[in-house]
Protein backbone atom coordinates (compact mmCIF):
# COMPACT_ATOMS: atom_id res chain seq x y z
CA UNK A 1 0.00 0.00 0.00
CA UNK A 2 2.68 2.51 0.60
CA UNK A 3 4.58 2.00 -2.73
CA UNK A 4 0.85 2.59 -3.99
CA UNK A 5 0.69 5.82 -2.10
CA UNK A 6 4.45 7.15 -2.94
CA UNK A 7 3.58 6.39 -6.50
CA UNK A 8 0.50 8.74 -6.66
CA UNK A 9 2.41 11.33 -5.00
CA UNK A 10 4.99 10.99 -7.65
CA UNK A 11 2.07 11.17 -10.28
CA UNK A 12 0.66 14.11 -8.38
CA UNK A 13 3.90 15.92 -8.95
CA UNK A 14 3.64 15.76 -12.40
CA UNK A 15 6.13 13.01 -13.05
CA UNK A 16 6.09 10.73 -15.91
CA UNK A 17 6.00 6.71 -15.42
CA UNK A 18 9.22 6.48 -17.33
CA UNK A 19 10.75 9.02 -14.33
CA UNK A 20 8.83 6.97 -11.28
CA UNK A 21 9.73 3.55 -12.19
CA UNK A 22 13.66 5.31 -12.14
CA UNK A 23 12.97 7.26 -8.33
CA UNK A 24 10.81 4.40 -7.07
CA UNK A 25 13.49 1.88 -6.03
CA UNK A 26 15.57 5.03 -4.57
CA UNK A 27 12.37 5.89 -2.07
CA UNK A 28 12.81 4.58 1.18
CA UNK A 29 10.21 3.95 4.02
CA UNK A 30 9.63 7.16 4.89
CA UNK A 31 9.18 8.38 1.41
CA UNK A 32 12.57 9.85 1.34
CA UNK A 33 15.05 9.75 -1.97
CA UNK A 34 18.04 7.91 -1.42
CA UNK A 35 20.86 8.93 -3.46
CA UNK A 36 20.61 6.51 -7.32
CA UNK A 37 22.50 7.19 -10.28
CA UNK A 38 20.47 9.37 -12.76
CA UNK A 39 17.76 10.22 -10.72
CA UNK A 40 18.39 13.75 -9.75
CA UNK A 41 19.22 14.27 -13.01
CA UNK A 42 15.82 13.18 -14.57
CA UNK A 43 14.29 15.10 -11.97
CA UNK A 44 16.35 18.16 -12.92
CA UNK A 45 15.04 17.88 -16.35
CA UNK A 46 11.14 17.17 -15.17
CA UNK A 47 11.32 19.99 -13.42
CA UNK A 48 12.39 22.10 -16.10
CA UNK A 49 9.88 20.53 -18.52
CA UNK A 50 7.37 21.65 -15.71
CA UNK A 51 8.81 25.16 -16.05
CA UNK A 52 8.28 25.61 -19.66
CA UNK A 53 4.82 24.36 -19.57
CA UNK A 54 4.21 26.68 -16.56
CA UNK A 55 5.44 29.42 -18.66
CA UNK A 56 3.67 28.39 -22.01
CA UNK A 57 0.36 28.11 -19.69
CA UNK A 58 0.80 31.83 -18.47
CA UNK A 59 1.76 33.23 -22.35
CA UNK A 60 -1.65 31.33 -23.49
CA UNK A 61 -3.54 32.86 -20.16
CA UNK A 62 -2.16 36.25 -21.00
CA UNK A 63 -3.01 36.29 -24.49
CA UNK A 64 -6.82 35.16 -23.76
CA UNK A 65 -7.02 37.59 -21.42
CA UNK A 66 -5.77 40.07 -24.01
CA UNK A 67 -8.44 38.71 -26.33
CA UNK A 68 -11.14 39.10 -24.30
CA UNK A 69 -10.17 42.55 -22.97
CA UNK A 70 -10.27 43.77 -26.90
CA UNK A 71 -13.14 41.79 -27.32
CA UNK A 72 -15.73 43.45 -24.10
CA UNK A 73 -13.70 47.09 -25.35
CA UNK A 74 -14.96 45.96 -28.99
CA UNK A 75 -18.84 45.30 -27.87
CA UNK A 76 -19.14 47.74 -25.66
């Protein structure tokens, strides 16, 4: 049950399967990471993955904003 529960965190965190079947055996009891070769790596470069998306998200969120600003300005 806990392996269950340390891999839904892992999913929660936005971590691929690829990435959690490499970090899994490194987690110990308490859900800590145990030093593995590669892992903090590939966690380097999730987390940077995650950072471009976060970034593309806001361009897209500041763009539709923009669009519907000009739109309600447009209309009204």
């Amino acid at each position: 049950m806990e392996t269950v529960r340390r891999i839904r965190a892992l999913l929660a965190a936005g971590l691929p399967t690829r990435i959690i079947r490499q970090v899994l055996p490194c987690t110990s009891d308490e859900a800590t990471l145990r030093p593995c070769p590669g892992v903090l790596t590939s966690l380097r470069d999730q987390l940077n993955v995650l950072d471009q998306r976060a970034a593309d998200l806001e361009t897209a969120r500041r763009l539709l904003r923009q669009t519907i600003a000009a739109a309600e300005n447009a209309a009204g």
